[in-house]
Every structure is written in C-alpha cells, then in structure tokens.
Protein backbone atom coordinates (compact mmCIF):
# COMPACT_ATOMS: atom_id res chain seq x y z
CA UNK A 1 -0.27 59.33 71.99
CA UNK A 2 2.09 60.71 70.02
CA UNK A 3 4.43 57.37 68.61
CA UNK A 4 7.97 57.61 67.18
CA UNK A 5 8.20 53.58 66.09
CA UNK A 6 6.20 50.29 66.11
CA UNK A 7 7.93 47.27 66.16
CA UNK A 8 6.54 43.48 65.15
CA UNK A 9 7.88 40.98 68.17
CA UNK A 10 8.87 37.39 67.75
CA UNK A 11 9.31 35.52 70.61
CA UNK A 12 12.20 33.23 70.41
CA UNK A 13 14.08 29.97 72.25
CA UNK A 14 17.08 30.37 70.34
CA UNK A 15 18.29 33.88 69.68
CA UNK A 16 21.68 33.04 67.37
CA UNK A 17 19.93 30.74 65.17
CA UNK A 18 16.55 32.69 65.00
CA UNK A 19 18.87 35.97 64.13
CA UNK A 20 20.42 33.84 61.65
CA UNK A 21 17.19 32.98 60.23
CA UNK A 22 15.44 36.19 59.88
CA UNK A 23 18.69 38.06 58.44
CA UNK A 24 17.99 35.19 55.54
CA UNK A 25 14.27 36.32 55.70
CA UNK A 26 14.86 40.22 55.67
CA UNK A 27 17.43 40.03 53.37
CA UNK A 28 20.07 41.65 55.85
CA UNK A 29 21.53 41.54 59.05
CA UNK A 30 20.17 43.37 62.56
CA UNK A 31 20.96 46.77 63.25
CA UNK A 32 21.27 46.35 66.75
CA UNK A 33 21.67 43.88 69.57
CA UNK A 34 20.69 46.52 72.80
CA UNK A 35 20.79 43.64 75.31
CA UNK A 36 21.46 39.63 75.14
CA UNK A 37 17.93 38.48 75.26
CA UNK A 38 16.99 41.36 72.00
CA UNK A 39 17.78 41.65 68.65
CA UNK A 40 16.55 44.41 66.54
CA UNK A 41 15.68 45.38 63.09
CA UNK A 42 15.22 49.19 62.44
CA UNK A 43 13.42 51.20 59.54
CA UNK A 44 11.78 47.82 57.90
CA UNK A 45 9.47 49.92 55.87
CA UNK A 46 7.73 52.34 58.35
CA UNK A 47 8.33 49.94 61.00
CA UNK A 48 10.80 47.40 63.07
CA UNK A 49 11.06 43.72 63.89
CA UNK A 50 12.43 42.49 67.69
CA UNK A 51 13.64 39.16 68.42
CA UNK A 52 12.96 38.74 72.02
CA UNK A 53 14.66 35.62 74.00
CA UNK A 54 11.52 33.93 75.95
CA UNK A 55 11.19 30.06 75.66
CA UNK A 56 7.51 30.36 77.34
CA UNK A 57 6.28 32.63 74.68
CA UNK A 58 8.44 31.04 71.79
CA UNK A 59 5.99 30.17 68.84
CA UNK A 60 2.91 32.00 69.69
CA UNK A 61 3.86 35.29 68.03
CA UNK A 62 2.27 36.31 64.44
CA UNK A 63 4.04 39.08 62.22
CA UNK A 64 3.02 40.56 58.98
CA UNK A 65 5.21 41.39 56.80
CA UNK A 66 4.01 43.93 53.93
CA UNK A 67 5.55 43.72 49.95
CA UNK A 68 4.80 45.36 47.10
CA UNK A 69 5.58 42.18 45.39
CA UNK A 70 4.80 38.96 46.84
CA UNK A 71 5.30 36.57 44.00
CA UNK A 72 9.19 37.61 44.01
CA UNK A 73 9.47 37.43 47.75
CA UNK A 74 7.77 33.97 47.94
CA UNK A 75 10.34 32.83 44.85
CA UNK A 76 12.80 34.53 46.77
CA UNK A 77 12.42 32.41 49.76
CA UNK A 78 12.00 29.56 48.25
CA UNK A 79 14.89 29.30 46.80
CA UNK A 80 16.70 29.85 49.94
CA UNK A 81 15.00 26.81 51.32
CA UNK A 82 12.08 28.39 53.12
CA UNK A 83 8.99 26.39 53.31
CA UNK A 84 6.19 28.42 52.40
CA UNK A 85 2.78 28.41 51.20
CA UNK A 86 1.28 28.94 48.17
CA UNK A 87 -0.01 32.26 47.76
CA UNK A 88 -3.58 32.95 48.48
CA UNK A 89 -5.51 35.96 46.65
CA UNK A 90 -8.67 37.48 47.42
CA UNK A 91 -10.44 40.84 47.78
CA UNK A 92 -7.52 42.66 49.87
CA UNK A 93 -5.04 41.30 48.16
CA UNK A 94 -3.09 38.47 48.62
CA UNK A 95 -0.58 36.66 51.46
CA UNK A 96 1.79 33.11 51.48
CA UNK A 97 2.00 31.92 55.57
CA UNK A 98 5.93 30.66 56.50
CA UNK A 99 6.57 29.49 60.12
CA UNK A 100 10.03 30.20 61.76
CA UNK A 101 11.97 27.14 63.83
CA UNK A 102 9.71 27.59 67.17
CA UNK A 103 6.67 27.80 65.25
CA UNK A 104 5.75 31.97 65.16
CA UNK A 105 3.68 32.67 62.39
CA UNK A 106 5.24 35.15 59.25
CA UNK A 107 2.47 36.25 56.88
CA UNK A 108 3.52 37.60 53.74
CA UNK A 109 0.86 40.05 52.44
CA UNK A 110 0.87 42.39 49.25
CA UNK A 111 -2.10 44.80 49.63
CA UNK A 112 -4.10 45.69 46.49
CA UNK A 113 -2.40 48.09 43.68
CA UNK A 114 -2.69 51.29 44.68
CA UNK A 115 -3.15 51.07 47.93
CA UNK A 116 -1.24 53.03 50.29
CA UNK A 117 -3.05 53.18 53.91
C-alpha cells in the first residue's frame, strides 16, 4: 500500500462547537470543511485530524496527539480552561488524558528524547 496521509478521526454530535473546541486545542483553525458533516485539519505533524458529524459514534473515538514538549502543552491548555490530567511518566515517555464535550478521548504523549520513529 503505498499511503499519501493518515488522519486521527473524532466522532462528533456537534460539529460548530467541537470545531470550535479543537481550533482552541490545535492552536489554529481547520484547513478545510470538504462537506457539512467533516471538518479537517491538514499537515498536523506528519499527519491530520477529521471531525466527523455522527451522534451514534460521538465519544467513543481515542486520538493521540504527539509533542515534543508536554509540560508546555498541558500548561498551555490549562490555562485556556481545559481539564486535563496530570502528566504521567514512565519508560516510553510520558502522556496527560483530556476528554472533548461528547466524551472522545485526547492523549497527550511526548515520546522519550531522542526518539524519532
């Protein structure tokens, strides 16, 4: 298979208020909005993030999100008011859980120094 993208999908009820949400999270707005029920971020790192309107599915999804730096990002977003957890380190590194408004799963994860698989 030869692949030109990957992207991380979050299943959401509401798609103006989860849109609004992860441009806070992302730290900018969508690139692209190809149909009403999908909102799209492009070229987040090597990778993308959908928004994809689907009440059934709503809150079952889990992204990761990769940082060099997770202590700033989890500062970062707690100052904009995002609950999050305290970050947990261990062998591979460490991550800090948030939850969007229907309940889909964000992990936070900064892989060891050096690494770069």
């Amino acid at each position: 298979m030869k692949i030109q993208g990957l992207y991380a999908v979050a299943c959401v009820t509401d798609m103006p208020r989860a849109e609004d949400w992860y441009t806070t999270l992302l730290a900018r707005p969508a690139d692209d909005h190809p149909m009403p029920t999908l909102t799209q971020w492009r070229n987040i790192g090597t990778a993308g993030i959908q928004l994809i309107l689907d009440a059934d599915k709503a809150g079952q999804s889990v992204l990761t999100i990769v940082t060099p730096d997770i202590a700033w990002e989890r500062d970062r977003l707690a100052d904009l008011g995002v609950d999050i957890d305290p970050i947990s380190r261990g062998g591979f590194g460490a991550i800090a859980e948030i939850s969007d408004q229907d309940g889909n799963r964000i992990i936070i994860a900064e892989p060891p120094k050096g690494f770069t698989g």
